[in-house]
Protein backbone atom coordinates (compact mmCIF):
# COMPACT_ATOMS: atom_id res chain seq x y z
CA UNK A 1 17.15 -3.19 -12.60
CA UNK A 2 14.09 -4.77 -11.82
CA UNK A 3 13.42 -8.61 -12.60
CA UNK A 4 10.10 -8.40 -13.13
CA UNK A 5 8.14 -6.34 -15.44
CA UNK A 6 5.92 -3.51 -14.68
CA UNK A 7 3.64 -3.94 -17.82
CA UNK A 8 2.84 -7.29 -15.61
CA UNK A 9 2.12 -6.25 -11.81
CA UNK A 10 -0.60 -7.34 -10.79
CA UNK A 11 -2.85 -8.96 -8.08
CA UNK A 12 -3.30 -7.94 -4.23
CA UNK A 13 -0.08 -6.39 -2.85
CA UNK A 14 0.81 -6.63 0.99
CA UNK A 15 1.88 -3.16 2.63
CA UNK A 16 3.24 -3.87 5.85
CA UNK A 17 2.64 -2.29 9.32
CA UNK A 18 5.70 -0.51 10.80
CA UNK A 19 5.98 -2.72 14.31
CA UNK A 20 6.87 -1.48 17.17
CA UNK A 21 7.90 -2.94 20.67
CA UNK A 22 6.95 -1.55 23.64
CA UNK A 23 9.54 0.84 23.87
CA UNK A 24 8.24 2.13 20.69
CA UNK A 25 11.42 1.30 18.65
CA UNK A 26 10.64 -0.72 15.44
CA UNK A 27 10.68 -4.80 16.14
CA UNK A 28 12.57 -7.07 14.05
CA UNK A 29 11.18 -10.04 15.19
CA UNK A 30 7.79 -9.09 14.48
CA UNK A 31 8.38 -7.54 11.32
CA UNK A 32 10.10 -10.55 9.21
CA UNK A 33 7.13 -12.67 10.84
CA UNK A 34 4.38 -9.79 9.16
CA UNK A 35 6.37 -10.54 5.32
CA UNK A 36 6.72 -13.92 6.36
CA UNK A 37 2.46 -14.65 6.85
CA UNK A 38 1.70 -12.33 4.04
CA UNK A 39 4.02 -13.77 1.77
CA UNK A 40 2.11 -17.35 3.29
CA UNK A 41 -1.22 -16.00 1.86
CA UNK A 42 -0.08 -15.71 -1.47
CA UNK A 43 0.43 -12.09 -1.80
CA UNK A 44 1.27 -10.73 -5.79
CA UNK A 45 3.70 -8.49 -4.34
CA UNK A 46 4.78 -6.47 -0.99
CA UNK A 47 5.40 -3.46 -0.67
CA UNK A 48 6.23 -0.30 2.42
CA UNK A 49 6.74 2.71 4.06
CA UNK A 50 3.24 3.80 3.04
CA UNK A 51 0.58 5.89 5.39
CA UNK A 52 -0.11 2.24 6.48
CA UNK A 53 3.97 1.98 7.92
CA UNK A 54 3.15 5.42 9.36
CA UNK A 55 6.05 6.65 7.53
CA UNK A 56 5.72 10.46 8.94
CA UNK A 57 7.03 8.93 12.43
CA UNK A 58 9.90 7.33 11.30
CA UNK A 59 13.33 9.07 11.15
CA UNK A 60 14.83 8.66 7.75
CA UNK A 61 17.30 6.29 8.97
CA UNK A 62 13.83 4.19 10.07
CA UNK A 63 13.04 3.92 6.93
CA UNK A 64 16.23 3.17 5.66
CA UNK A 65 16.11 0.30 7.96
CA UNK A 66 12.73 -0.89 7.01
CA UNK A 67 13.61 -1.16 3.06
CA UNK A 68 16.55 -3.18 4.28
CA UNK A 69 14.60 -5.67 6.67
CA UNK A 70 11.43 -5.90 4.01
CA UNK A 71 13.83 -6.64 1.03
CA UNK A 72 15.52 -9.07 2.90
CA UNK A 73 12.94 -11.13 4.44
CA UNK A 74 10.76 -10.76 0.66
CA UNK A 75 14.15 -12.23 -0.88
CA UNK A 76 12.96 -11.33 -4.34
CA UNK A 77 10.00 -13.89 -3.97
CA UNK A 78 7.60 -10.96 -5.63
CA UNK A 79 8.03 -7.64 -6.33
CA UNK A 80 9.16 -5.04 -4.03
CA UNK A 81 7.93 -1.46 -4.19
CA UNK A 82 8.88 1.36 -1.80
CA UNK A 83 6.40 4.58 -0.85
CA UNK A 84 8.95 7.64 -1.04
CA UNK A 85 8.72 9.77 1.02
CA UNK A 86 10.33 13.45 1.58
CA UNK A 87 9.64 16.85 1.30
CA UNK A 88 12.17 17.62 -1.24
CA UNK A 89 13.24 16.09 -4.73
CA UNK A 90 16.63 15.61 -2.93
CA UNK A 91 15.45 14.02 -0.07
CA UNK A 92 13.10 11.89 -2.48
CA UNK A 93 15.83 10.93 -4.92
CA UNK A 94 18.16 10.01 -1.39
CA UNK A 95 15.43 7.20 -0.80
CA UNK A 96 15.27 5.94 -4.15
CA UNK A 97 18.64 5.45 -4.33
CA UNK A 98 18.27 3.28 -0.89
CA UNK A 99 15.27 1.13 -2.37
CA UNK A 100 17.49 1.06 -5.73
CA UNK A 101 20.64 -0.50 -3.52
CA UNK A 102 18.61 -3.18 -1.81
CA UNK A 103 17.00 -4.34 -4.87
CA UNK A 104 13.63 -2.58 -5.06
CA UNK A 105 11.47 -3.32 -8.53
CA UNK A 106 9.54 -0.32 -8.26
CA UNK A 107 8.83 2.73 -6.41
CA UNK A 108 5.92 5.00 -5.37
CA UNK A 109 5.98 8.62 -5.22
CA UNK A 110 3.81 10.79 -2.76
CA UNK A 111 3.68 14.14 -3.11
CA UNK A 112 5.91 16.56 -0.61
CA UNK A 113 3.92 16.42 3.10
CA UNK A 114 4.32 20.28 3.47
CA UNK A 115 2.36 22.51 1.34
CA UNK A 116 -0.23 22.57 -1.19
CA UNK A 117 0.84 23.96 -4.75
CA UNK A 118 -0.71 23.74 -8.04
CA UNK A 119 -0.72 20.80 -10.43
CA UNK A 120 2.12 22.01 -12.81
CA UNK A 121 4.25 22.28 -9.73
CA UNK A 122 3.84 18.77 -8.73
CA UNK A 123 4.09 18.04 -12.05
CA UNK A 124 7.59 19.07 -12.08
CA UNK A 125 8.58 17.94 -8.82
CA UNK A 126 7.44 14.24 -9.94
CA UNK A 127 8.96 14.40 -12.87
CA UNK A 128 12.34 15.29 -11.53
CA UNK A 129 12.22 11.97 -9.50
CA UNK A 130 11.30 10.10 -12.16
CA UNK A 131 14.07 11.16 -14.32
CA UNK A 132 16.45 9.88 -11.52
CA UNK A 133 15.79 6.70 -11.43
CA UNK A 134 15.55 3.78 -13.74
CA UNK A 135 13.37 2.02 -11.43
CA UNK A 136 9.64 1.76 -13.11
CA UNK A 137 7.51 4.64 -11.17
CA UNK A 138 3.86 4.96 -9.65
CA UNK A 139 2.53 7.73 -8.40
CA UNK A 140 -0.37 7.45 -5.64
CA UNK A 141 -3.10 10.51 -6.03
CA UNK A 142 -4.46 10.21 -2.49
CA UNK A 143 -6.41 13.67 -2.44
CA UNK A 144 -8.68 12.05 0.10
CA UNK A 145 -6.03 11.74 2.24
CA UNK A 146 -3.31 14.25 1.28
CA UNK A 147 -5.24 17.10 1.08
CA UNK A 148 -3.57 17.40 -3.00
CA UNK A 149 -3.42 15.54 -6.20
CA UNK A 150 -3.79 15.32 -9.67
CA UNK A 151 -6.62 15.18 -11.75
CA UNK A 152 -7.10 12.13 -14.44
CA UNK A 153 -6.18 14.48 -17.29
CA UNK A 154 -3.56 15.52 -15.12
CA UNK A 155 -2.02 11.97 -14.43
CA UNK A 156 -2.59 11.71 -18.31
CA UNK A 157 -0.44 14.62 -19.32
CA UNK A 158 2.62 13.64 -16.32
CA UNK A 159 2.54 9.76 -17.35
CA UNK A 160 2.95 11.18 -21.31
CA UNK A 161 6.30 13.16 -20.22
CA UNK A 162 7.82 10.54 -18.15
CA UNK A 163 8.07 7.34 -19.52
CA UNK A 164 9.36 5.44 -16.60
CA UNK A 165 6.11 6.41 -14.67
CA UNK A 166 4.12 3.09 -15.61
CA UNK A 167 1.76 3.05 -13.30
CA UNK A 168 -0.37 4.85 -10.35
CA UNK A 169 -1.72 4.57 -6.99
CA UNK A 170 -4.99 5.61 -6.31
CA UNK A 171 -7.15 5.77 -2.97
CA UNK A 172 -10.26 6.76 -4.12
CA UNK A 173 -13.97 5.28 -4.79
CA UNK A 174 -14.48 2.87 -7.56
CA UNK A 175 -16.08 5.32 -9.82
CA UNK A 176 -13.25 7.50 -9.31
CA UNK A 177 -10.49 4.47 -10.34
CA UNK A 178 -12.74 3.79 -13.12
CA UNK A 179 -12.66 7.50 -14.51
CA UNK A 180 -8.88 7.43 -14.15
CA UNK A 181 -8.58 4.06 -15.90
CA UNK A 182 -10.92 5.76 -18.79
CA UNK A 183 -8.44 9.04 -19.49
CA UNK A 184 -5.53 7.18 -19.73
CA UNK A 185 -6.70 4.92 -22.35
CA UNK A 186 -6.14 1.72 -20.10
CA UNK A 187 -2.66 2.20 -20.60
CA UNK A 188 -1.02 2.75 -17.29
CA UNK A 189 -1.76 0.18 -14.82
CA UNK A 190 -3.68 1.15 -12.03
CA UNK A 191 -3.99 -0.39 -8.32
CA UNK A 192 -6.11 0.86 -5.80
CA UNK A 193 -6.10 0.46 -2.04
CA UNK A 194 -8.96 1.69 0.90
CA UNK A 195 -8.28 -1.11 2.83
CA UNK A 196 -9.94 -3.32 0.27
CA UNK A 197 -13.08 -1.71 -0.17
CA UNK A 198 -15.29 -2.00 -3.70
CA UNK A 199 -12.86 -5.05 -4.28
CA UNK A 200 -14.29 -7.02 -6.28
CA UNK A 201 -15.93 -3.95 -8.52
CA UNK A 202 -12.66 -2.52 -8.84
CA UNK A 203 -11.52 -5.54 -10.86
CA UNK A 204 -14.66 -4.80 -12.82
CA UNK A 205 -13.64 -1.38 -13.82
CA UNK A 206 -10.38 -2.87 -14.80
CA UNK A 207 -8.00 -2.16 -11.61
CA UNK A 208 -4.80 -3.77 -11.69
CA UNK A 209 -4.55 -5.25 -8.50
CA UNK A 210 -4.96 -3.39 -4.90
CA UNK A 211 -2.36 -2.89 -2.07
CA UNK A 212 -3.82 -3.40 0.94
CA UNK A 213 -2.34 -3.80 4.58
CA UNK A 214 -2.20 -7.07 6.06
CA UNK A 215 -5.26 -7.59 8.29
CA UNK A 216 -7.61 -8.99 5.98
CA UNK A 217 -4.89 -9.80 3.02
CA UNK A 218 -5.71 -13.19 2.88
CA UNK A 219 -9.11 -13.28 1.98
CA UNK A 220 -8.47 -10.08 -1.06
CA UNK A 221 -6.08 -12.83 -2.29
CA UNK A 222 -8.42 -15.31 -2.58
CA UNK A 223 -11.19 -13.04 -3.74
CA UNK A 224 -8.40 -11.88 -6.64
CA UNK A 225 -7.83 -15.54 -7.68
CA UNK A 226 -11.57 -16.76 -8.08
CA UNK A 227 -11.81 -13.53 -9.54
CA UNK A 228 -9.20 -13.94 -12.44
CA UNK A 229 -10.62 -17.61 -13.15
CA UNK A 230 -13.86 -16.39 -13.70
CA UNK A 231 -15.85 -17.47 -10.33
CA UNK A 232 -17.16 -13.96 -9.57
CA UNK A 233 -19.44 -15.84 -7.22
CA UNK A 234 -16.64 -17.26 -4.75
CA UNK A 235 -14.83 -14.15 -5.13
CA UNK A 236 -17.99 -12.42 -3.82
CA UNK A 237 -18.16 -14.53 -0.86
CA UNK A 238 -14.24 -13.97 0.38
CA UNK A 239 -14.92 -10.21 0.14
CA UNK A 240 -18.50 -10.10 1.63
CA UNK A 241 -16.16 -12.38 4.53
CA UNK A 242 -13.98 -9.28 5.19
CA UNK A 243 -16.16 -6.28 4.37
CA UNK A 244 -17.27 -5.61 8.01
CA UNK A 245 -13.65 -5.66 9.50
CA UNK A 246 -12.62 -3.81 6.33
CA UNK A 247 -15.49 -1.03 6.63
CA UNK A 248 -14.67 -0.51 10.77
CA UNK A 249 -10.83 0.00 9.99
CA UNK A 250 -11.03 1.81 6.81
CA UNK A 251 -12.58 4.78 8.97
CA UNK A 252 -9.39 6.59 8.12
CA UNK A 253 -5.85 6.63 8.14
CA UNK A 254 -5.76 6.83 11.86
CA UNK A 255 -8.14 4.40 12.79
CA UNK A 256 -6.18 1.88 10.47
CA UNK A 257 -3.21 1.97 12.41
CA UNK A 258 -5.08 1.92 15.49
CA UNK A 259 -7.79 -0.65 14.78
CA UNK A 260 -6.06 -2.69 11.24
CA UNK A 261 -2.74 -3.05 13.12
CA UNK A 262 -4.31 -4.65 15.96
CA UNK A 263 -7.14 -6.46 13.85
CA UNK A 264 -3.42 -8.19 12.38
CA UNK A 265 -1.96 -8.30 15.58
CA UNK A 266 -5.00 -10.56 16.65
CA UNK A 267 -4.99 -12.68 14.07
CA UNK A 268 -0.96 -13.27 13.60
CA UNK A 269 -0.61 -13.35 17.53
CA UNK A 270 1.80 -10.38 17.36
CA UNK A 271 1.69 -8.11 20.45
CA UNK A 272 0.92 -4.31 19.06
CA UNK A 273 2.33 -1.46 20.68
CA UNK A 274 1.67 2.40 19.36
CA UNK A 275 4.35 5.07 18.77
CA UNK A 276 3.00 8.48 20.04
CA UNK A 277 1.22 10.54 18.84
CA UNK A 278 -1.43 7.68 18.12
CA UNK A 279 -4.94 7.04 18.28
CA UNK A 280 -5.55 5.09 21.82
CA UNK A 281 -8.05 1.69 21.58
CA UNK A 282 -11.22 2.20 23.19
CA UNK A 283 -13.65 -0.79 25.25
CA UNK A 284 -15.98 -1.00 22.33
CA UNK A 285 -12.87 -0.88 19.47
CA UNK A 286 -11.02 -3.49 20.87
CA UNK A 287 -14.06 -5.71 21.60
CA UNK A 288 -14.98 -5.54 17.79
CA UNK A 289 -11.67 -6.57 16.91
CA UNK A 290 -11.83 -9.47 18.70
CA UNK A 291 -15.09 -9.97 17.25
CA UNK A 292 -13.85 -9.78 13.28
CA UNK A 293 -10.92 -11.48 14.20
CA UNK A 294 -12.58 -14.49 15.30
CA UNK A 295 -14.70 -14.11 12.44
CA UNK A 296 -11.95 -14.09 10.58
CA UNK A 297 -9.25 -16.73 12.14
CA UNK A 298 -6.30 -17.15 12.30
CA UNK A 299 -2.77 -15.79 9.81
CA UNK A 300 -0.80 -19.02 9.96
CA UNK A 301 2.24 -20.06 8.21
């Protein structure tokens, strides 16, 4: 059972990049030093196997691997969620009983990566998982990126069946978040992500908190802080600091891995090596990572 309570989450969350070494196997090394800087910024929670940990290329027992490495390294320090992912409720439930066993405090469900059914049927299929686990549940509507999801009403209507499903995920536009926040009544927390984008106006509308990969982590945190004492003015500045690096990686899910992952490589000094099929760097992408990551400096401990 979790520690901490979900009524409570809150803040920027760190979703780590799955690391590779150049034999495209997943690094150890490198990922205990990712938790260890983002943990360094003052992160409100971590968090993985998201599209960020390109979880479609890892082999279950990857994953597997990865919940035991994260948990260890985060050593209960914040809370822990896990993305779930699987294309079945057994394969689903399977995972959550992994996260479960190494001490996860929550979990977040995506919906199945093959297929595209109606609303009621994901509407059963989450609710199955739900009712599997103790652990307090999100779910992350990503139509943007999925291809599927749930409407507001929709997430209304699945939250009021499931109790354990406290809060949800989105990746959408602020407007969107807001909307969501509305039909719910405020009363499921909600976090958004997009790589940080609308940051600040996303606390506005009454986000939660955002999970956001590591590149730029630093500065949301600080942004979130002045923002919860009231200085909208210096949280301002630490986004306007990280909105051009966060606009040129947040050109999709691809060019985050490709451009974010080395954007944090830069910055932590951690060599970056893809795991095919990936997008390849080009002259001009890798000079503007440089660029913002100068701009940015350095991840230190």
């Amino acid at each position: 059972m979790s520690k901490f309570d979900a009524d409570n989450f809150h803040g920027i969350h760190a979703i780590v990049y799955a690391l590779f070494d150049g034999e495209e196997r997943l690094d150890r090394t490198a990922m205990r030093r990712q938790v260890e800087l983002c943990l360094a910024t003052g992160v409100h929670g971590m968090a993985a196997l998201g599209l960020a940990t390109e979880v479609s290329k890892l082999t279950e027992a990857e994953r597997r691997t990865l919940m035991d490495w994260v948990a260890e390294d985060t050593a209960a320090r914040v809370p822990l969620a896990f993305t779930i992912f699987g294309a079945s409720v057994a394969e689903q439930i399977a995972q959550i009983r992994h996260a479960e066993s190494v001490g996860a405090d929550w979990v977040i469900l995506q919906p199945p990566p093959v297929g595209t059914y109606g609303a009621a049927e994901y509407i059963r299929f989450f609710g199955r998982i739900a009712q599997a686990t103790d652990l307090p549940v999100a779910i992350q509507n990503a139509p943007a990126f999925f291809g599927r999801g749930l409407t507001a009403d929709e997430i209304r209507d699945l939250v009021g069946q499931h109790p354990n499903i406290r809060l949800v995920k989105g990746e959408g536009p602020v407007v969107d978040i807001a909307g969501l926040i509305s039909r719910t009544d405020g009363r499921v927390p909600v976090f958004n992500g997009r790589g940080g984008l609308e940051l600040t106006d996303n606390f506005r509308a009454g986000c939660r908190g955002m999970i956001l990969a590591p590149d730029c982590v630093d500065y949301a945190v600080r942004a979130y802080e002045a923002f919860r004492i009231g200085d909208e003015d210096s949280a301002e500045a630490e986004y306007r600091a990280m909105l051009p690096a966060a606009v040129f990686v947040m050109q999709g899910i691809e060019n985050l891995i490709c451009y974010g992952k080395r954007l944090f490589g830069v910055r932590s000094g951690i060599p970056i090596h893809d795991r095919a099929p990936a997008l390849r760097p080009d002259k001009i992408g890798l000079e503007m990572v440089e660029r913002f990551a100068a701009q940015l400096g350095p991840l230190t401990l």
